[in-house]
PDB file of N, CA and C in Angstrom:
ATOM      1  N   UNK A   1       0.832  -1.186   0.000  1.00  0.00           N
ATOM      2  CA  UNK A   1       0.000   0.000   0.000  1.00  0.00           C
ATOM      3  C   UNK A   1       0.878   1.251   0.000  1.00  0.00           C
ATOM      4  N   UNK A   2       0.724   2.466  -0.518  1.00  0.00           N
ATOM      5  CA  UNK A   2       1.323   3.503  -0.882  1.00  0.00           C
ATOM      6  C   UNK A   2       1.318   3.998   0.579  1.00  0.00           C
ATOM      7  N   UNK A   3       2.080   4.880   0.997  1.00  0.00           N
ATOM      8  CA  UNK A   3       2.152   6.101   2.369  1.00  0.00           C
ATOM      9  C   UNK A   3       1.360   7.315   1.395  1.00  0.00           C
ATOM     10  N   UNK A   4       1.106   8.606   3.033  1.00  0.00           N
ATOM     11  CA  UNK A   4       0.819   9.611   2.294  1.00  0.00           C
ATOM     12  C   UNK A   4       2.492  10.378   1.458  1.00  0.00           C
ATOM     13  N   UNK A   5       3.731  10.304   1.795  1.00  0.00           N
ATOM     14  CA  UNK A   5       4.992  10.131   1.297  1.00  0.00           C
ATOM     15  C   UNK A   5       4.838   9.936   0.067  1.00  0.00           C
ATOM     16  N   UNK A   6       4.608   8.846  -0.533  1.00  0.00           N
ATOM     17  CA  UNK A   6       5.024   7.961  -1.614  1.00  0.00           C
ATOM     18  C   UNK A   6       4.173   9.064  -2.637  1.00  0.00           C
ATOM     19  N   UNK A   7       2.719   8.591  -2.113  1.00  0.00           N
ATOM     20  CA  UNK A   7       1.247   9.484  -3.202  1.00  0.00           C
ATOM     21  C   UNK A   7       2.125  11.263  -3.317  1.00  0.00           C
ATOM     22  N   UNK A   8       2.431  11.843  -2.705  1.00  0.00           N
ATOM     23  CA  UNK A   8       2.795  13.073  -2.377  1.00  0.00           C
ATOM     24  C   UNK A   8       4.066  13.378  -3.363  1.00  0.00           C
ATOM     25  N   UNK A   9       5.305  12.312  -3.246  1.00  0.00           N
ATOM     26  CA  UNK A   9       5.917  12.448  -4.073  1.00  0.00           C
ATOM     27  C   UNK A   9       6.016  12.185  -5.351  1.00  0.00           C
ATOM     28  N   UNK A  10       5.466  11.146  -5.720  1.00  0.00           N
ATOM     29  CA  UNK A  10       4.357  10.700  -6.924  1.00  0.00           C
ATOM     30  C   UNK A  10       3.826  12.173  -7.789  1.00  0.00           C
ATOM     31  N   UNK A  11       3.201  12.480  -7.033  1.00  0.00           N
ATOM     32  CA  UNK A  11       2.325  13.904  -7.775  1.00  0.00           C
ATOM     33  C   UNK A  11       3.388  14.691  -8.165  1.00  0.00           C
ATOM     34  N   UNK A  12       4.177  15.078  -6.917  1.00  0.00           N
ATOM     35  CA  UNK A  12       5.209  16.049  -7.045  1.00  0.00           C
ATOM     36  C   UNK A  12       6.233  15.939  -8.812  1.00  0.00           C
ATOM     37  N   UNK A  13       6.698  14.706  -8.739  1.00  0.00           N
ATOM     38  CA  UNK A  13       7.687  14.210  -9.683  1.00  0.00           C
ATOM     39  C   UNK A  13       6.450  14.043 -10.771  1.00  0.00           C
ATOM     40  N   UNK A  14       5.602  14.318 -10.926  1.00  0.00           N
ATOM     41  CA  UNK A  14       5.134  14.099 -12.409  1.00  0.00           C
ATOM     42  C   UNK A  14       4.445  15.309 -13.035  1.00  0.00           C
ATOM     43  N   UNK A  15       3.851  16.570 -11.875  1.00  0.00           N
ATOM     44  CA  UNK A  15       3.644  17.672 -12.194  1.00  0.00           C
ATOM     45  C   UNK A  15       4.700  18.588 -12.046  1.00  0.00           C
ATOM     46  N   UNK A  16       5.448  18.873 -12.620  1.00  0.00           N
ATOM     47  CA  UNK A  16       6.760  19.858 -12.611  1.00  0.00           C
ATOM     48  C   UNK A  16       6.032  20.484 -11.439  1.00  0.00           C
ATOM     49  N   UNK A  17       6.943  21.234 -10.700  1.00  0.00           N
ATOM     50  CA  UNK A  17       6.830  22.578  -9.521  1.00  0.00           C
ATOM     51  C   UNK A  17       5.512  22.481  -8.984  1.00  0.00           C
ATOM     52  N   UNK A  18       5.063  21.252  -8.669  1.00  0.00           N
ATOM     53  CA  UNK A  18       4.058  21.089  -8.031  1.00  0.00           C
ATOM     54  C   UNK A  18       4.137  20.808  -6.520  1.00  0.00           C
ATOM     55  N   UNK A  19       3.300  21.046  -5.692  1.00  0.00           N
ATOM     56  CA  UNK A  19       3.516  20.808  -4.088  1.00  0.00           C
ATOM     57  C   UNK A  19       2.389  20.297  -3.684  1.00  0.00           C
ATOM     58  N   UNK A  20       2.441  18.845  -2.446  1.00  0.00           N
ATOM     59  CA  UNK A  20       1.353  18.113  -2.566  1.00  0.00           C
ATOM     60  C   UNK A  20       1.395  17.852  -0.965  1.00  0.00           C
ATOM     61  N   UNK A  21       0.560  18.180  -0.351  1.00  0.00           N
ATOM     62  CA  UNK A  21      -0.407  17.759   1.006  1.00  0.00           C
ATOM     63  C   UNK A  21      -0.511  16.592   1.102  1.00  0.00           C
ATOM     64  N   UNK A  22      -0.280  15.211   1.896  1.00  0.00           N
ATOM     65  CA  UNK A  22      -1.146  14.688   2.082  1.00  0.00           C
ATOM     66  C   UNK A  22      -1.506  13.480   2.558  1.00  0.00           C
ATOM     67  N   UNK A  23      -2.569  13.337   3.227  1.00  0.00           N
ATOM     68  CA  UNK A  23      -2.585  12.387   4.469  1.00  0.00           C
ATOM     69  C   UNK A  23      -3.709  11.434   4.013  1.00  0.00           C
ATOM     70  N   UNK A  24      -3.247  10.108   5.155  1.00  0.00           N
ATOM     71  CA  UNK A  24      -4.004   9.062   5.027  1.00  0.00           C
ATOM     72  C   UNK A  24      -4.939   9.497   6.096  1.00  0.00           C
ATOM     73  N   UNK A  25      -6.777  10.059   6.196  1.00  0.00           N
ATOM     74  CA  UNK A  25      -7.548  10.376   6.717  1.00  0.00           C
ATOM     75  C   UNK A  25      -8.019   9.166   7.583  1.00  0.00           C
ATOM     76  N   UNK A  26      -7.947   7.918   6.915  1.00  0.00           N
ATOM     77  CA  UNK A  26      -8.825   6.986   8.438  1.00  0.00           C
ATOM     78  C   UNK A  26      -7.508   5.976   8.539  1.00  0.00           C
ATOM     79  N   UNK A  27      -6.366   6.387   8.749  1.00  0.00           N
ATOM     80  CA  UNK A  27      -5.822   5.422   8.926  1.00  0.00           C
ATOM     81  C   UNK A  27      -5.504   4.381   8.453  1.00  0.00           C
ATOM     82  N   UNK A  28      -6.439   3.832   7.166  1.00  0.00           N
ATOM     83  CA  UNK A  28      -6.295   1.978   7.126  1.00  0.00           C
ATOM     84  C   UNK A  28      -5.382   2.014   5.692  1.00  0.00           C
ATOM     85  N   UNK A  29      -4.683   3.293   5.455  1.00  0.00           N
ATOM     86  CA  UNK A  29      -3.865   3.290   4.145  1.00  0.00           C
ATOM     87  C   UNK A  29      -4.288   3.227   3.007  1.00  0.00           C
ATOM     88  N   UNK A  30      -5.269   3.506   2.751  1.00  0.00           N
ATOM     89  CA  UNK A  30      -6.126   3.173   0.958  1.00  0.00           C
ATOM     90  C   UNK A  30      -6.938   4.718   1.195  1.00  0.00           C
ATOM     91  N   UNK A  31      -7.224   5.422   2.166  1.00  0.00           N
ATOM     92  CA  UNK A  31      -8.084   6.772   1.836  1.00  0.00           C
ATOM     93  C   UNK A  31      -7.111   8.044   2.041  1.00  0.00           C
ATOM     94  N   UNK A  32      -7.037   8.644   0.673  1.00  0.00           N
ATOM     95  CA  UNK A  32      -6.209   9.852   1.462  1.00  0.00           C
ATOM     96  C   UNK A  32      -7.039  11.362   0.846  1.00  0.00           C
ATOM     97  N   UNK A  33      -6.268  12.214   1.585  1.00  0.00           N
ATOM     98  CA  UNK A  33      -6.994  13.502   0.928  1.00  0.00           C
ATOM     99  C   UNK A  33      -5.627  14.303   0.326  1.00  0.00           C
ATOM    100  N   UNK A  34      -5.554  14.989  -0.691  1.00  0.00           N
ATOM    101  CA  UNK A  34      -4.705  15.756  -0.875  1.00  0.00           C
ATOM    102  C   UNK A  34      -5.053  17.303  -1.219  1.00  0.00           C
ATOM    103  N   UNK A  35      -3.802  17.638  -0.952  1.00  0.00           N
ATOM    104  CA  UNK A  35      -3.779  19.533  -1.311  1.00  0.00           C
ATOM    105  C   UNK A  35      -2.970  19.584  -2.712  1.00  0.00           C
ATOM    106  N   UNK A  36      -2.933  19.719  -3.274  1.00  0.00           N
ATOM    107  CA  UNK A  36      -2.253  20.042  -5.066  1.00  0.00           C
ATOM    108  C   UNK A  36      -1.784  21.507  -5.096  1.00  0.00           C
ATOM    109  N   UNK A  37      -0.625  22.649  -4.940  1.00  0.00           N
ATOM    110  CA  UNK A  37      -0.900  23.433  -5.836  1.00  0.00           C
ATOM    111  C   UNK A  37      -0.153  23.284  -7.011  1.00  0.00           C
ATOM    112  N   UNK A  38       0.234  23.804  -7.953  1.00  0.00           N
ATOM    113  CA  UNK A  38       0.833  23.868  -9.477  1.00  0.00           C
ATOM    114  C   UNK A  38       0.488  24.912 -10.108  1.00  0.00           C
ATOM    115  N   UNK A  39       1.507  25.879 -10.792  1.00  0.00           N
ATOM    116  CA  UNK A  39       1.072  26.423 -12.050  1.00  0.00           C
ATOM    117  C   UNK A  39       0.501  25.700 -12.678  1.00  0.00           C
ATOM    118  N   UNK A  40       0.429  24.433 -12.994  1.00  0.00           N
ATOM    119  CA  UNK A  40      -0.524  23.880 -14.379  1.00  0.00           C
ATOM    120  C   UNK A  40      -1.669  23.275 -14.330  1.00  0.00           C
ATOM    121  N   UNK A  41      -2.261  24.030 -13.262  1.00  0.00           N
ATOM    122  CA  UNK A  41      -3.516  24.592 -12.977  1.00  0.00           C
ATOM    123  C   UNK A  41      -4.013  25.572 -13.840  1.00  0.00           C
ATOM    124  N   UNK A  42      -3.166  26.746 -14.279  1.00  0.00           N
ATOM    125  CA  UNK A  42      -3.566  27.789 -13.942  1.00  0.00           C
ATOM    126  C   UNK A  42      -4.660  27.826 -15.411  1.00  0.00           C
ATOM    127  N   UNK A  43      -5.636  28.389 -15.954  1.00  0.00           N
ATOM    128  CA  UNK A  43      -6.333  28.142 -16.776  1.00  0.00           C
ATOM    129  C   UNK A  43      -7.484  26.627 -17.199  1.00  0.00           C
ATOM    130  N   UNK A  44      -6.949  25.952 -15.946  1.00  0.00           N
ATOM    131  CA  UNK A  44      -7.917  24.314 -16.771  1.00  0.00           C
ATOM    132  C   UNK A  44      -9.448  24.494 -15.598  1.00  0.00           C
ATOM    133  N   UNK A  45      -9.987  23.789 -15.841  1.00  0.00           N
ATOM    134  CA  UNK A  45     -11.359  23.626 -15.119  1.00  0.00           C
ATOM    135  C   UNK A  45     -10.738  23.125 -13.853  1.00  0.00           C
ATOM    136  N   UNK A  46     -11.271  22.761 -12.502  1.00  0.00           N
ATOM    137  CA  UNK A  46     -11.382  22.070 -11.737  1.00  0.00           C
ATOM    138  C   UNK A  46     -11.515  20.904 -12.182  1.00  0.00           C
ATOM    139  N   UNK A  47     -12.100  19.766 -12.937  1.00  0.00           N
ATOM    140  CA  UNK A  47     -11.973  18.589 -13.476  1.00  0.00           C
ATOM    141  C   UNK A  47     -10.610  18.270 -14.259  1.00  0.00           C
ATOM    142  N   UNK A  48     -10.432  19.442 -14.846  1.00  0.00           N
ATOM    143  CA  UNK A  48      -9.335  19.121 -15.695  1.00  0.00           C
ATOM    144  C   UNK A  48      -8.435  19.208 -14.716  1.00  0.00           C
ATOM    145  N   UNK A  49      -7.554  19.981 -13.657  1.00  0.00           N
ATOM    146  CA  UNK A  49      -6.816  20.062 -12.540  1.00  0.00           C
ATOM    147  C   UNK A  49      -6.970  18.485 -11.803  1.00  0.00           C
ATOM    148  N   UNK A  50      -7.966  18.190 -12.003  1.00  0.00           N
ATOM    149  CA  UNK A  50      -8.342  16.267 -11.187  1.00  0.00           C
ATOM    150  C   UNK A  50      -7.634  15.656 -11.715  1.00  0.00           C
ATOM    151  N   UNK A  51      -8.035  15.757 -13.249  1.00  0.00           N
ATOM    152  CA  UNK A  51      -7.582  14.365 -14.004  1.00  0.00           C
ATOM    153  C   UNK A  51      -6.213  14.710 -14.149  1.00  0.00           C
ATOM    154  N   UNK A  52      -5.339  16.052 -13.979  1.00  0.00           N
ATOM    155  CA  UNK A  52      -4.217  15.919 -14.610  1.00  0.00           C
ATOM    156  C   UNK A  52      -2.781  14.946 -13.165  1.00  0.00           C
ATOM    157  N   UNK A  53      -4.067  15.126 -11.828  1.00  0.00           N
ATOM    158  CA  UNK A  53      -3.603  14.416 -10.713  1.00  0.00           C
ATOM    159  C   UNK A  53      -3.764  13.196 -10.754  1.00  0.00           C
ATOM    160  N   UNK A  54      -5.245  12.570 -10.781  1.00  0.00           N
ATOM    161  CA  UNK A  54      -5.743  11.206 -11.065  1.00  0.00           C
ATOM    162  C   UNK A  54      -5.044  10.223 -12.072  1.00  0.00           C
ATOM    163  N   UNK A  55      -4.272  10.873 -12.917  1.00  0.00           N
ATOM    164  CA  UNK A  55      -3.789  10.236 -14.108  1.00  0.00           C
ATOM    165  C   UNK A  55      -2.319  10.193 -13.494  1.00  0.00           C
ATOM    166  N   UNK A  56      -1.975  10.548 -12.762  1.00  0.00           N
ATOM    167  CA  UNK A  56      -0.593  10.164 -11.760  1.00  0.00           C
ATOM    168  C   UNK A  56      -0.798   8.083 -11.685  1.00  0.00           C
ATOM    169  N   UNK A  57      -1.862   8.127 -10.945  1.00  0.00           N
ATOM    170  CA  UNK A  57      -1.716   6.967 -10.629  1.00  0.00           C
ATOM    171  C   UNK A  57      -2.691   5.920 -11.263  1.00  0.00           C
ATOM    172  N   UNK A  58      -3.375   5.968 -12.469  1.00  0.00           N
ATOM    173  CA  UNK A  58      -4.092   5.184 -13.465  1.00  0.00           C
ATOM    174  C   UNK A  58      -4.976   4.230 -12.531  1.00  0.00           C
ATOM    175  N   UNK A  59      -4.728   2.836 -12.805  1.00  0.00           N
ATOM    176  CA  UNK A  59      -5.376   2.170 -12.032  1.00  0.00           C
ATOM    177  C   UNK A  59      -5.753   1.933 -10.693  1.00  0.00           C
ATOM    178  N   UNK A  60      -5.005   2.703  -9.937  1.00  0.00           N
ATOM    179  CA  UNK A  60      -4.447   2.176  -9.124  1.00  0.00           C
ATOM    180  C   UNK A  60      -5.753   2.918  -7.890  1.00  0.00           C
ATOM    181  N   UNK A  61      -6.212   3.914  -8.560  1.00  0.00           N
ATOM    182  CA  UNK A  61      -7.185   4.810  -8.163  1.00  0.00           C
ATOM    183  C   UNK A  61      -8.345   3.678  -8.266  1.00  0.00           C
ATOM    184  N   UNK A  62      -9.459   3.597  -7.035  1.00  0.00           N
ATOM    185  CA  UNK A  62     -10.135   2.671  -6.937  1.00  0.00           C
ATOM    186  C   UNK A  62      -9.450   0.887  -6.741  1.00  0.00           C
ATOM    187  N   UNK A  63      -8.100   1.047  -6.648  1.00  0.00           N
ATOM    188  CA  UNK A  63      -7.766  -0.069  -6.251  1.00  0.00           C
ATOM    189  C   UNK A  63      -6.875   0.085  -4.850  1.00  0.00           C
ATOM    190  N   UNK A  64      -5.421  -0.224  -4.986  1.00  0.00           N
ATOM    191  CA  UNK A  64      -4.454   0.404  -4.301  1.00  0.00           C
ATOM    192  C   UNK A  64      -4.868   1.545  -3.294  1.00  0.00           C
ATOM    193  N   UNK A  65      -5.273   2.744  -3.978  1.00  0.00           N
ATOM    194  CA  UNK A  65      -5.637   3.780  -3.520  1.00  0.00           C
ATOM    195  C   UNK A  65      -7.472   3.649  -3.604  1.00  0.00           C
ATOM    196  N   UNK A  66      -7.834   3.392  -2.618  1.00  0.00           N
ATOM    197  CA  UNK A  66      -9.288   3.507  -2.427  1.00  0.00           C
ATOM    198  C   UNK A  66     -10.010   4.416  -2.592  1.00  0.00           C
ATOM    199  N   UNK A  67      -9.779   5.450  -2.332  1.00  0.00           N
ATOM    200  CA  UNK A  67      -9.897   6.785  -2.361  1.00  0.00           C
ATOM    201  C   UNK A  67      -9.449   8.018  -2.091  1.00  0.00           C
ATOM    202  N   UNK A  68      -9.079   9.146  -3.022  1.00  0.00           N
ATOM    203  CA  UNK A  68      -7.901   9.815  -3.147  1.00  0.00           C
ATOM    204  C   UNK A  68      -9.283  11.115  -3.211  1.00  0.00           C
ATOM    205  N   UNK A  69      -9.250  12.358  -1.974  1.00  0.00           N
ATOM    206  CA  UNK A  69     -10.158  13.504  -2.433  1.00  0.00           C
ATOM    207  C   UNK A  69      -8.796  14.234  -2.355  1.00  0.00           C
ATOM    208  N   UNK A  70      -9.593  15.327  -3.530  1.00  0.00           N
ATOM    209  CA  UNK A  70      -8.134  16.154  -3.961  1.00  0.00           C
ATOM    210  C   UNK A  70      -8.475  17.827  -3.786  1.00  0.00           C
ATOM    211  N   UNK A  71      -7.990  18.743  -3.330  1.00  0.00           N
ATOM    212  CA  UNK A  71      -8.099  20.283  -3.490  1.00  0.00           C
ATOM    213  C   UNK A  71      -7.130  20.698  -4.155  1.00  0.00           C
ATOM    214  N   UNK A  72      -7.055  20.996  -5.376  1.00  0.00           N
ATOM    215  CA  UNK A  72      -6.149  21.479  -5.903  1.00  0.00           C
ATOM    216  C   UNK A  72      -5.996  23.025  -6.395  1.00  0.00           C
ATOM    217  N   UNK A  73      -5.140  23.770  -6.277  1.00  0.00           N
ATOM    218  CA  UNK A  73      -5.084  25.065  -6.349  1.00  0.00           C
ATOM    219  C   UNK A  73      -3.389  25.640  -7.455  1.00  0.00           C
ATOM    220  N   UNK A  74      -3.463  26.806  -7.722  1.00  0.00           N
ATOM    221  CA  UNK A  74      -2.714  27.916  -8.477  1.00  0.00           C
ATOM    222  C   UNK A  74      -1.964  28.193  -7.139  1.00  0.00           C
ATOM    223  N   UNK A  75      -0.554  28.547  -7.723  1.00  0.00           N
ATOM    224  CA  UNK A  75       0.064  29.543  -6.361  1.00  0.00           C
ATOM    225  C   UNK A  75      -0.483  30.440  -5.806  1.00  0.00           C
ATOM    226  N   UNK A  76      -0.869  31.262  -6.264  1.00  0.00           N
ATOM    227  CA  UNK A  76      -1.669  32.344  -5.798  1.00  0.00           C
ATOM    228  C   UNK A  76      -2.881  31.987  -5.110  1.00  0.00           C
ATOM    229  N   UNK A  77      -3.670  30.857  -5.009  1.00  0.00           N
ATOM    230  CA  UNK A  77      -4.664  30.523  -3.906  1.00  0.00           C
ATOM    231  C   UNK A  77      -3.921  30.226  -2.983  1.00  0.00           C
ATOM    232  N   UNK A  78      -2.845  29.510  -3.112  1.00  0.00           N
ATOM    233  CA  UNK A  78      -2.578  29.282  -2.071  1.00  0.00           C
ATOM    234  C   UNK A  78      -1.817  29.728  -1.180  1.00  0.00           C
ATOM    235  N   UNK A  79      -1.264  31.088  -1.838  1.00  0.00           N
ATOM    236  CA  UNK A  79      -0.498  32.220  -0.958  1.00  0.00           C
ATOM    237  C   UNK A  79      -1.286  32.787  -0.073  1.00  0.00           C
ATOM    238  N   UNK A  80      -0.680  33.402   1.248  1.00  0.00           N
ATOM    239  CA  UNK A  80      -1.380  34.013   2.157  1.00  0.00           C
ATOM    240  C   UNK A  80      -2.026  35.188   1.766  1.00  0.00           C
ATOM    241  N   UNK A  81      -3.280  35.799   2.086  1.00  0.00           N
ATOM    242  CA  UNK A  81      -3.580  36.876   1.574  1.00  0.00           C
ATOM    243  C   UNK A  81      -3.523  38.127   2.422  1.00  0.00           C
ATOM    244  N   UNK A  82      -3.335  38.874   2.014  1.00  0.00           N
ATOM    245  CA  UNK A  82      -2.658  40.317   3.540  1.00  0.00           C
ATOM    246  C   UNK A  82      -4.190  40.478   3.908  1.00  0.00           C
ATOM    247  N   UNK A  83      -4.184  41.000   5.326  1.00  0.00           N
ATOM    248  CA  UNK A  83      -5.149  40.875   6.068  1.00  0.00           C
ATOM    249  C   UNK A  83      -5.376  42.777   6.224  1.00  0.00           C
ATOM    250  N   UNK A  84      -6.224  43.100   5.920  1.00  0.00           N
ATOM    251  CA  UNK A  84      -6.887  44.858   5.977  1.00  0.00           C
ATOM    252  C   UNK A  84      -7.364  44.680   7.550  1.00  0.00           C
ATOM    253  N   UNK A  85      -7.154  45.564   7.876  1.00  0.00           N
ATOM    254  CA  UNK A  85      -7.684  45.974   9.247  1.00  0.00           C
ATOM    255  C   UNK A  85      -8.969  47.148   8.845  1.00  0.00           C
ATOM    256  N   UNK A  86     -10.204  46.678   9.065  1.00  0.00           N
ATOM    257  CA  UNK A  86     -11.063  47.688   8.737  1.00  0.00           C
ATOM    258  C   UNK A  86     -10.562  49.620   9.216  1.00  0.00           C
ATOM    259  N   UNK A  87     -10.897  50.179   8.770  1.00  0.00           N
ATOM    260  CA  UNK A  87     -10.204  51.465   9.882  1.00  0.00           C
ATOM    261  C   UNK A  87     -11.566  51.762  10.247  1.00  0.00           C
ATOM    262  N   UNK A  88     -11.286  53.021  11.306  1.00  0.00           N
ATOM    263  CA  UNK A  88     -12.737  52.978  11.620  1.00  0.00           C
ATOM    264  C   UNK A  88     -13.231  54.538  10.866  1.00  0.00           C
ATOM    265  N   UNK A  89     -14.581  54.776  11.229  1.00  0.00           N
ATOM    266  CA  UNK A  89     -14.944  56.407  10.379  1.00  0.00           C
ATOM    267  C   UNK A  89     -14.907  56.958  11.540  1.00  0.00           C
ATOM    268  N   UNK A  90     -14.054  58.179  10.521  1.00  0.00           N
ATOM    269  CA  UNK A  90     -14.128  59.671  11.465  1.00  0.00           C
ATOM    270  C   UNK A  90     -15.544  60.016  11.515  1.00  0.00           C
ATOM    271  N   UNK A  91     -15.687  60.355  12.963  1.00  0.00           N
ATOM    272  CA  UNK A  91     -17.155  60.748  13.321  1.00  0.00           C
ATOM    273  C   UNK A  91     -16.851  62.274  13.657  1.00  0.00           C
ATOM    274  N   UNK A  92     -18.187  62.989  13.889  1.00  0.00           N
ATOM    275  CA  UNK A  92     -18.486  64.560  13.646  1.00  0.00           C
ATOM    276  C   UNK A  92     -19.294  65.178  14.413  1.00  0.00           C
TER     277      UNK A  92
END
């Protein structure tokens, strides 16, 4: 059975400059969830961003890997975003 390691580096090494999250959620090694980001995201659908992950591991999805949920994101989602401090109104 794969680690979350193995799946993680897997993604990594097949999407250039990609960075991958990700854990085995119940423990029993076949369910994991991952975080994806990649430039080669940037322009595809959300489905298309799936399959270009899902196709990492072909069969193996629904076998090996029981179930793989994925969030995948652009650098820029996943950069921190600066935080505004409301100001307050001058009152009169």
């Amino acid at each position: 059975m794969p680690s979350p390691e193995d799946i993680s580096q897997r993604i990594e090494a097949a999407i250039p400059g990609s960075r991958a999250e990700v854990e085995d959620y119940t423990g029993g090694g076949d369910h994991f969830r991952a975080t994806v980001t990649a430039e080669a995201f940037a322009g595809r659908s959300r489905i298309d961003q799936h399959r270009l992950v899902y196709d990492v591991f072909g069969a193996e999805i629904g076998g090996a890997i029981h179930a793989l949920s994925l969030k995948t994101l652009v650098p820029q989602q996943a950069a921190p975003q600066p935080q505004t401090a409301e100001q307050p109104t001058p009152t009169q």
